[in-house]
N, C-alpha and C. Protein backbone atom coordinates (compact mmCIF):
# COMPACT_ATOMS: atom_id res chain seq x y z
N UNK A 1 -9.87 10.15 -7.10
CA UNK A 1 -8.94 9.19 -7.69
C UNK A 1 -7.61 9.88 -7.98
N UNK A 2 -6.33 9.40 -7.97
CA UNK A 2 -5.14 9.73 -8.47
C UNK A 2 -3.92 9.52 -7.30
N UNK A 3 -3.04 10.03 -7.57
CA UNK A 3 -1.96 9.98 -6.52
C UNK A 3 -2.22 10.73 -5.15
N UNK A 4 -1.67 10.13 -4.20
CA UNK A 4 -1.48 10.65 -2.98
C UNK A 4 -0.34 11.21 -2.66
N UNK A 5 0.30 11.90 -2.41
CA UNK A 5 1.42 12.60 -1.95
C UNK A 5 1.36 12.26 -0.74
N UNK A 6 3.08 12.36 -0.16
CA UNK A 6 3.75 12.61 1.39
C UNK A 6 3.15 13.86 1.92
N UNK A 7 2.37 13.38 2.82
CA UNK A 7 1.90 15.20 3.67
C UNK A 7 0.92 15.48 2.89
N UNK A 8 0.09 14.91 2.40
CA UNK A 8 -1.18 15.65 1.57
C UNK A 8 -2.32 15.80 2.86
N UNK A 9 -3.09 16.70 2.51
CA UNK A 9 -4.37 16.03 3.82
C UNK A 9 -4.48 14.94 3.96
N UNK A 10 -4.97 14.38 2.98
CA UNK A 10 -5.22 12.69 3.04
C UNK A 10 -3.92 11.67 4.09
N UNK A 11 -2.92 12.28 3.02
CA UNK A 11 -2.07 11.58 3.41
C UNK A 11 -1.27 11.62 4.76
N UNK A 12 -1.82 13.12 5.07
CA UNK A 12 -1.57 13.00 7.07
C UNK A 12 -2.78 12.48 7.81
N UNK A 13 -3.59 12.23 7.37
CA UNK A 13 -4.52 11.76 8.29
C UNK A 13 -5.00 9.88 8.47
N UNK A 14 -4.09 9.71 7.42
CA UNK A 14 -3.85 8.16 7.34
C UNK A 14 -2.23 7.78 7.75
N UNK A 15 -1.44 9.21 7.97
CA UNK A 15 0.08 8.92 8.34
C UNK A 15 0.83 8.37 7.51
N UNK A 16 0.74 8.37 6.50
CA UNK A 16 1.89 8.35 5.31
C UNK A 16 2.60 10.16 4.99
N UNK A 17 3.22 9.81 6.11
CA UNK A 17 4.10 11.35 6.43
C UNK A 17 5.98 11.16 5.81
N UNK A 18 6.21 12.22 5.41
CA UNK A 18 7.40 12.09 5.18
C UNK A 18 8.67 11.91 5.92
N UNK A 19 8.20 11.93 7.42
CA UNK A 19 8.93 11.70 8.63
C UNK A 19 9.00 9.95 8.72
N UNK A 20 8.35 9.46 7.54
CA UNK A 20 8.04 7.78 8.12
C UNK A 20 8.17 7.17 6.95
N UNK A 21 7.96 8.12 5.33
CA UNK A 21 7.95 7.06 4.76
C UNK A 21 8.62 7.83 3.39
N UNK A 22 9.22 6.85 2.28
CA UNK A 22 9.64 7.68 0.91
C UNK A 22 8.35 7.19 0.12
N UNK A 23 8.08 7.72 -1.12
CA UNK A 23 7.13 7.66 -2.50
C UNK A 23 5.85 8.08 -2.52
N UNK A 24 4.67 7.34 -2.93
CA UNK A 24 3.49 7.44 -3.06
C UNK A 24 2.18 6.37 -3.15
N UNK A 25 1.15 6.84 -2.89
CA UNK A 25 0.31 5.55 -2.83
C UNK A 25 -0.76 6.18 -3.98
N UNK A 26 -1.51 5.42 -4.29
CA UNK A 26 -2.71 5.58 -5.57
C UNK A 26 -3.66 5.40 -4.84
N UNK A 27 -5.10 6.43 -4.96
CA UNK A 27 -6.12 5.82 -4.82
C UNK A 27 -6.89 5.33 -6.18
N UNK A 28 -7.84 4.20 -6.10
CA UNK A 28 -9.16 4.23 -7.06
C UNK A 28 -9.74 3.55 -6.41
N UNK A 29 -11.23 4.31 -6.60
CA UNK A 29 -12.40 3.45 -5.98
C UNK A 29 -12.21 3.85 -4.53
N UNK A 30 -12.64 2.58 -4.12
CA UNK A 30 -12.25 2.42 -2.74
C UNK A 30 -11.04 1.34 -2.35
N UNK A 31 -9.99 1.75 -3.05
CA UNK A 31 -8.56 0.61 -3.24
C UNK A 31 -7.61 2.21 -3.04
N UNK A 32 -6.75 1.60 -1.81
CA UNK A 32 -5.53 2.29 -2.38
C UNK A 32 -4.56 1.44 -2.31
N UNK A 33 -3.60 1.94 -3.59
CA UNK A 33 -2.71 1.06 -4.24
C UNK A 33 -1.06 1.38 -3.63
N UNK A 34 -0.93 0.44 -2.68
CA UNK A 34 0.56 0.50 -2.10
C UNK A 34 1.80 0.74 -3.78
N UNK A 35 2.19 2.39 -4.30
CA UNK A 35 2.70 1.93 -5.66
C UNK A 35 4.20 2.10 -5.16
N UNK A 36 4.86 2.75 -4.71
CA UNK A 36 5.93 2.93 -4.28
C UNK A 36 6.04 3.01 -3.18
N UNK A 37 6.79 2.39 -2.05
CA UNK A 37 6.74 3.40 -0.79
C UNK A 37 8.29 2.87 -0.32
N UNK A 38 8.58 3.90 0.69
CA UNK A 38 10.16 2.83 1.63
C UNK A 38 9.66 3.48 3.01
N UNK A 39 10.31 2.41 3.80
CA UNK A 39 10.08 2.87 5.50
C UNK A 39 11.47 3.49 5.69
N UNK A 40 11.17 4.84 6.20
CA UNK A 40 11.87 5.68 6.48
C UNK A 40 12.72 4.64 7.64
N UNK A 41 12.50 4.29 8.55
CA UNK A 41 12.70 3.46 9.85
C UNK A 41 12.13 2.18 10.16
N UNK A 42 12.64 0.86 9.34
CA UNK A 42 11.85 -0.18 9.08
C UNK A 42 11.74 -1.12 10.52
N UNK A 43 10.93 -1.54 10.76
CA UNK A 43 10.45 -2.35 12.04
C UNK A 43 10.37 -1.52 13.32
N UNK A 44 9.65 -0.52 12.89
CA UNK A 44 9.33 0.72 14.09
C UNK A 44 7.05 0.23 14.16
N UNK A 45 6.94 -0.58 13.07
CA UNK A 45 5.40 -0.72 13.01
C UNK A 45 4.63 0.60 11.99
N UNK A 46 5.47 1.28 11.32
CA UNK A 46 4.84 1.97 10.64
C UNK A 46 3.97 1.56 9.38
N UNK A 47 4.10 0.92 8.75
CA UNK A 47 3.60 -0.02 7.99
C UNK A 47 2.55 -0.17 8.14
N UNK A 48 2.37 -1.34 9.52
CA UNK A 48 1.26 -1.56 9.98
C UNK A 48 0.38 -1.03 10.33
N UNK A 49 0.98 -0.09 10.68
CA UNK A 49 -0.39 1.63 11.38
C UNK A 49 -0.59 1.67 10.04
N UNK A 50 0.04 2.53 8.95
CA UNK A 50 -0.37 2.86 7.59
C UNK A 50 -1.37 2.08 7.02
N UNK A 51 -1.27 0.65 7.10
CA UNK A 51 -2.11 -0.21 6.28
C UNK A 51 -3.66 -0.20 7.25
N UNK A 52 -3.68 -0.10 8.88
CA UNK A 52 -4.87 -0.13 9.81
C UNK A 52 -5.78 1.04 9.35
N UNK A 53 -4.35 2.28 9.35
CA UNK A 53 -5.43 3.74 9.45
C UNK A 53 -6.26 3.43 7.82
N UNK A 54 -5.70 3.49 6.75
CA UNK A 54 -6.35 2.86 5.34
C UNK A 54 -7.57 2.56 5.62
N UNK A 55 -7.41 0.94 6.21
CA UNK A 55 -8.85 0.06 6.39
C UNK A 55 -9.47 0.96 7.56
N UNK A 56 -9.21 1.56 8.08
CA UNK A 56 -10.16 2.44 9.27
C UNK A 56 -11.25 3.65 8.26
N UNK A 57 -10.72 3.89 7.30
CA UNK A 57 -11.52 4.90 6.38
C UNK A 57 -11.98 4.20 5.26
N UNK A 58 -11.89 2.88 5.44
CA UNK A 58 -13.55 2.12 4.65
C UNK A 58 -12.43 1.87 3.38
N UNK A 59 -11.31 2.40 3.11
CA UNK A 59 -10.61 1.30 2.03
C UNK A 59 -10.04 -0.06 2.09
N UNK A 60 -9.48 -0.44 0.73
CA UNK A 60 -8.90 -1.42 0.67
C UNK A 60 -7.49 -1.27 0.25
N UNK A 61 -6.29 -2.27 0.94
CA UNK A 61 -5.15 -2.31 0.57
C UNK A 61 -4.81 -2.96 -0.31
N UNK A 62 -4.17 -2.54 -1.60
CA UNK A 62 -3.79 -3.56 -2.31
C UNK A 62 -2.67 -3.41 -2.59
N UNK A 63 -1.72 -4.25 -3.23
CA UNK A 63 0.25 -4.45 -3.15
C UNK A 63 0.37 -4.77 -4.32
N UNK A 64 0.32 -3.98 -5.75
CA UNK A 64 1.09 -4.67 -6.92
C UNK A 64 2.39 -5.37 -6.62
N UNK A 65 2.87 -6.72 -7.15
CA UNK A 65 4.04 -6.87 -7.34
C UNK A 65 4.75 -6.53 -6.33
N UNK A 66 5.19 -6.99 -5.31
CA UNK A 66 5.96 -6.74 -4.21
C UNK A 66 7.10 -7.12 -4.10
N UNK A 67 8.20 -6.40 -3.62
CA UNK A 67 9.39 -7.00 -3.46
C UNK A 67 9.63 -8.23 -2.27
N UNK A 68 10.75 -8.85 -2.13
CA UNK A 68 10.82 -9.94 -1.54
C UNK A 68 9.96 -9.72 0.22
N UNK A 69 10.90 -8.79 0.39
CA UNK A 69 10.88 -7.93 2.10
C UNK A 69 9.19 -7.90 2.11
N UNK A 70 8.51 -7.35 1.21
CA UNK A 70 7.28 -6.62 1.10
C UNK A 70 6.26 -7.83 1.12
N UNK A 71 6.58 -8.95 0.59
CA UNK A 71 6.02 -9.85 0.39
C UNK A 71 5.83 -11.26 1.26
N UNK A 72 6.94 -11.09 2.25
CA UNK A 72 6.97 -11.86 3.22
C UNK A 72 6.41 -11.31 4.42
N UNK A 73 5.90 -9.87 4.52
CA UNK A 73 5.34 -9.51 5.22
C UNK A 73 3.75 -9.56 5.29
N UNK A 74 3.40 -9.53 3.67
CA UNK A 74 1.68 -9.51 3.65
C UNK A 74 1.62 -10.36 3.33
N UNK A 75 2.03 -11.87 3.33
CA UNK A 75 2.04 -13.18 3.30
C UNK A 75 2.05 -13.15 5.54
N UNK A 76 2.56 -12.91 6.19
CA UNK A 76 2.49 -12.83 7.58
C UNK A 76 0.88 -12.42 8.18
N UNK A 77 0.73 -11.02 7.27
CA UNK A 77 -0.71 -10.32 7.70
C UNK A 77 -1.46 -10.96 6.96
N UNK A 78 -2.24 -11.97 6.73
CA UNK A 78 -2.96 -12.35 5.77
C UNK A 78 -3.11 -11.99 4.42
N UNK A 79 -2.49 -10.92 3.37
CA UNK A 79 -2.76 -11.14 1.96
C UNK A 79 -2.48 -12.40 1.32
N UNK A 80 -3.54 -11.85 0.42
CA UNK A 80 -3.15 -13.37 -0.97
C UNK A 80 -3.01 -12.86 -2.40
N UNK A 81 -2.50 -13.41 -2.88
CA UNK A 81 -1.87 -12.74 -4.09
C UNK A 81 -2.84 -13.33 -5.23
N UNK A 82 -3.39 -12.46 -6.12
CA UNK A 82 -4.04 -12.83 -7.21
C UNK A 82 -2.91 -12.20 -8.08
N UNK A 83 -3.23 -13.03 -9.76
CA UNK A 83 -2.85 -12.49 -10.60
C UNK A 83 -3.74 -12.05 -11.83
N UNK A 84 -3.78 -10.59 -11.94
CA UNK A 84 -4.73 -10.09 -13.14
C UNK A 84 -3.73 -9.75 -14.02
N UNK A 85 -4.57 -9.88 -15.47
CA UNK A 85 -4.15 -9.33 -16.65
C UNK A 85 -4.69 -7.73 -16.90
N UNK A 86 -3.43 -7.43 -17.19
CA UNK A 86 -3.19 -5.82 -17.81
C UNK A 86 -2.89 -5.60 -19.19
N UNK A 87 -3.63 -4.80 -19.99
CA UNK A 87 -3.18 -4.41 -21.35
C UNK A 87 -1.94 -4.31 -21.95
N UNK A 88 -1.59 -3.28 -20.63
CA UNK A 88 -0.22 -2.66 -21.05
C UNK A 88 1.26 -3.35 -19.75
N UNK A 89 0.84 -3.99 -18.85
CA UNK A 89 1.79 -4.84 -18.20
C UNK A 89 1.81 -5.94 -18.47
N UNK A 90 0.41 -7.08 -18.90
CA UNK A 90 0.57 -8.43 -19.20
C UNK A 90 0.19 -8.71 -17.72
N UNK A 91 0.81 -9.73 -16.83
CA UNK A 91 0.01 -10.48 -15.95
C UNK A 91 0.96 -9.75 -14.59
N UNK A 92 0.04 -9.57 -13.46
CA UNK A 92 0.44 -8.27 -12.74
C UNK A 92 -0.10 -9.14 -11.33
N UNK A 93 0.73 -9.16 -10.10
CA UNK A 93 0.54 -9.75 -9.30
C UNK A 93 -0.72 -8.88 -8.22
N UNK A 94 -1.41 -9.03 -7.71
CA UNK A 94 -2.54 -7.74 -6.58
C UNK A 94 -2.21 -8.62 -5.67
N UNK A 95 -1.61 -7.94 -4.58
CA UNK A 95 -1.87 -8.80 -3.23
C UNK A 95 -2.99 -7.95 -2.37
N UNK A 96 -3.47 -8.83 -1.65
CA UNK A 96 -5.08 -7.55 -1.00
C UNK A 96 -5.24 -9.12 0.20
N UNK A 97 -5.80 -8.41 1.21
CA UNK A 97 -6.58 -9.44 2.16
C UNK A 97 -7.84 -10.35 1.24
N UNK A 98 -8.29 -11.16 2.19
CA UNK A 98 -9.48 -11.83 1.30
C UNK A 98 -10.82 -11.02 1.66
């Protein structure tokens, strides 16, 4: 559990490389949590590899709160947006496939 880094093992073998992308992703469980990221080179399909290789190693994607761009895209790939309550955020959007 915890953060993933740019270039970690993990994180080269799922390709969230620093050649492709800015920030970080969270794991827990078997969820990793899209928490920050930017496309180094947006509409090259990196994204999409990132989110495949993920589900190829038995996780799940999930999208707190997404920005507009971010959100019209996993509204395209099938996510759906639930909203859970958080202690310390109050009501917090999860977007995840079904």
């Amino acid at each position: 559990m915890g953060i993933i880094n740019l270039d970690s093992d993990f994180a080269k073998k799922i390709g969230f490389t620093s050649d492709k992308f800015a920030g970080y992703l969270w794991k827990k469980g078997n969820r990793i949590i899209i928490s920050t990221i930017f496309s180094i080179e947006e509409g090259k399909g990196n994204l999409k590899s990132l989110f495949a290789e993920i589900e190829s190693f038995g996780f799940k994607v999930i999208v707190p709160t997404p920005l507009p761009l971010m959100e019209s895209i996993l509204r395209r790939w099938g996510f759906i947006c639930r909203v859970k309550k958080d202690r310390k955020f109050g009501s917090v959007e999860l977007w995840e496939k079904n």
